[in-house]
Structure formats: C-alpha cells, structure tokens
Protein backbone atom coordinates (compact mmCIF):
# COMPACT_ATOMS: atom_id res chain seq x y z
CA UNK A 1 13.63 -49.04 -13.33
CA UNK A 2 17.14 -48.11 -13.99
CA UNK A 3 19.57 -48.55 -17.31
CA UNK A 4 22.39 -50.02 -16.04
CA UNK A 5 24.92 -50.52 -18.82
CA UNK A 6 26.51 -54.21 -20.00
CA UNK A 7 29.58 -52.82 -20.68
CA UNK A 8 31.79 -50.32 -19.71
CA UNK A 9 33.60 -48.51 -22.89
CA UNK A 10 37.49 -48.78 -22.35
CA UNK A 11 39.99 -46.50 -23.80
CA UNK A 12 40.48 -49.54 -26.71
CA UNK A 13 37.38 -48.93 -28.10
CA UNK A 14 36.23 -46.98 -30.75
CA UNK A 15 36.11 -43.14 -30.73
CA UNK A 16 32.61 -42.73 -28.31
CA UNK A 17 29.89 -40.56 -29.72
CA UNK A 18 28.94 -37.77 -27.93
CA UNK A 19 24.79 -38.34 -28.15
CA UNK A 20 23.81 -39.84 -24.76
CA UNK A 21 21.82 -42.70 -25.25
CA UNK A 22 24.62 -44.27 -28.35
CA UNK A 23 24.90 -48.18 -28.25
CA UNK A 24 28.49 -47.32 -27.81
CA UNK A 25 27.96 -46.44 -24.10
CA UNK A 26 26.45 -49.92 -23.57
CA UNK A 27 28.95 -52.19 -26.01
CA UNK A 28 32.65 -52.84 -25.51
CA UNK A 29 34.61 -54.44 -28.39
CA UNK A 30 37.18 -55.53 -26.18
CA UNK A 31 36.64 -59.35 -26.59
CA UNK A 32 35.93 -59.70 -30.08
CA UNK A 33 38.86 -60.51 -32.67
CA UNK A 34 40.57 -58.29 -34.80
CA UNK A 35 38.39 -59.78 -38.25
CA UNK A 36 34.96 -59.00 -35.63
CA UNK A 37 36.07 -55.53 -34.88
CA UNK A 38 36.95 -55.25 -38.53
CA UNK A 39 34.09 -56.14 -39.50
CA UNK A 40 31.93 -54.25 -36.84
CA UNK A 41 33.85 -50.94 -37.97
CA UNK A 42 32.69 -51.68 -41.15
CA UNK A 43 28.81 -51.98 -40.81
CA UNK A 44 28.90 -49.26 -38.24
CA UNK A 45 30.59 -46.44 -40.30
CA UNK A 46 28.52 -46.66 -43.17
CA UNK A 47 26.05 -44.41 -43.90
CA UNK A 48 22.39 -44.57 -44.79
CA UNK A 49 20.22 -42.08 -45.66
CA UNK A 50 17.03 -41.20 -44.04
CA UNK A 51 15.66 -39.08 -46.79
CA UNK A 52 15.16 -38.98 -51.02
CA UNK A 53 17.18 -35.94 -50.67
CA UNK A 54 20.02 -37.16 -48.79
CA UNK A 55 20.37 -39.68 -51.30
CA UNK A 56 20.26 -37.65 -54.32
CA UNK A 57 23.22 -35.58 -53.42
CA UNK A 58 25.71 -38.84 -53.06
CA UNK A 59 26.61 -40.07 -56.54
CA UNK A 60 26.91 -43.57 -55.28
CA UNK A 61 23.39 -43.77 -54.14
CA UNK A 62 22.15 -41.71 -57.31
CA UNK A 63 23.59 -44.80 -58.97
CA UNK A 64 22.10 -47.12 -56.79
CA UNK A 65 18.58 -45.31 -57.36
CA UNK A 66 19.29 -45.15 -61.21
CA UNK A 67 20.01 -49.30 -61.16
CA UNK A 68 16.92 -49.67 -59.29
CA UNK A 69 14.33 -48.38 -61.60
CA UNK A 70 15.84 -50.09 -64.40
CA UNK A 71 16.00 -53.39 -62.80
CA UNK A 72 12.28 -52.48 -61.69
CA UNK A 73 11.46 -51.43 -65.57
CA UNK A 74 13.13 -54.86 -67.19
CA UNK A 75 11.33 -57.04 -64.95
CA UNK A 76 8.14 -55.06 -65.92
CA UNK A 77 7.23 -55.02 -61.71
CA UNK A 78 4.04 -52.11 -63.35
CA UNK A 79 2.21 -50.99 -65.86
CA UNK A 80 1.43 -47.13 -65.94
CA UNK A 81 -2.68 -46.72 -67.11
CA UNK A 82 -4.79 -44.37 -66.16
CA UNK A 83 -6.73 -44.07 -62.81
CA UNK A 84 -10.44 -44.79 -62.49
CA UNK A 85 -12.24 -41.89 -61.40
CA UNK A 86 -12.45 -41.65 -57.53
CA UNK A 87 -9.35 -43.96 -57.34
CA UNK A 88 -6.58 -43.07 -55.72
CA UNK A 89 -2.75 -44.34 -56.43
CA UNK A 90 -0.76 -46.46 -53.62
CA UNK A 91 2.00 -44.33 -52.44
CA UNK A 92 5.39 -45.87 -52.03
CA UNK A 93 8.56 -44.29 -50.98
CA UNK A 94 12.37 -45.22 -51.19
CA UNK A 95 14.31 -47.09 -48.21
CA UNK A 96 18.08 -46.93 -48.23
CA UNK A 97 19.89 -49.71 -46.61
CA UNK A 98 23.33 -51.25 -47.21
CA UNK A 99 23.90 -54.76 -47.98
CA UNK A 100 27.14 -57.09 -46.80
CA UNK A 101 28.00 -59.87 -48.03
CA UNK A 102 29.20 -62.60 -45.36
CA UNK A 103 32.83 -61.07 -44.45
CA UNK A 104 31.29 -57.36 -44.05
CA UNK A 105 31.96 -55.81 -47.54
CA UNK A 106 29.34 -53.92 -48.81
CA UNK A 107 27.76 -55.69 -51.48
C-alpha cells in the first residue's frame, strides 16, 4: 500500500518543514480564509513541551505549573499521610497542552 498525498503544498503555503513524514507535505491551506489560516498559524506554532524539564526552563509554563498546584492545593484535590507498609504511591506525571479559546487565542 502506497501514501499518496491529499494535497500538494504550493508555494502559498506555509514555510514546509524539512522532517519527511510532516502533515505539511499532505495539507494545503490554499482554500481556507484568511481568519482559518490565521487561526491554523496560530495552533500550529505554539509550542508544547514533551518533558518536566522543558517546561521548567520557560517562565510562562513555570507559571502555568506554579498556578496549577495552587489551584490543586485550594480545592484540597489530596491529603499527604503516610503510606501503609508494603504500599506503594500512584505515580502521576505532568502533561503540557495549550488551550484556545473559540477564535484561536491561547487561553
């Protein structure tokens, strides 16, 4: 089975990436309007981290982290007691994604 592509980029688009398997090679923006490309720019060019310490070294999502835990602490989401012997905690980890609100601006 073959990829065949549903698009073919034109020289209008967007700058193309160079990694080979990009969404870009298979999406053209040539038929949305100028609010959708907007837009599309928008959620594409954001970044999201992939790791705790990606985030930590970006103020904004230090921030982020900081607002978090105290949202997490006022709304008392845990208690912190002491473990039963052969108990073991539930691990968690953090997920970084970016919100938009309706017309694309990061909320």
């Amino acid at each position: 089975m073959t990829k065949t592509p549903l698009a073919t980029p034109s020289s209008s688009d967007y700058s193309l990436p160079s990694k080979p398997y990009s969404i870009f090679s298979y999406l053209s923006n040539s038929k949305l309007s100028l609010q959708q490309c907007a837009f599309t720019s928008s959620v594409s060019s954001v970044f999201e981290p992939k790791t705790y310490k990606q985030a930590s070294s970006i103020p904004h999502w230090q921030n982020a982290m900081t607002n978090e835990i105290i949202a997490l602490e006022q709304n008392r989401t845990w208690d912190l007691v002491l473990l039963p012997q052969n108990k073991f905690a539930i691990g968690c980890k953090w997920v970084y994604k970016v919100k938009f609100q309706a017309h694309g601006k990061v909320e």
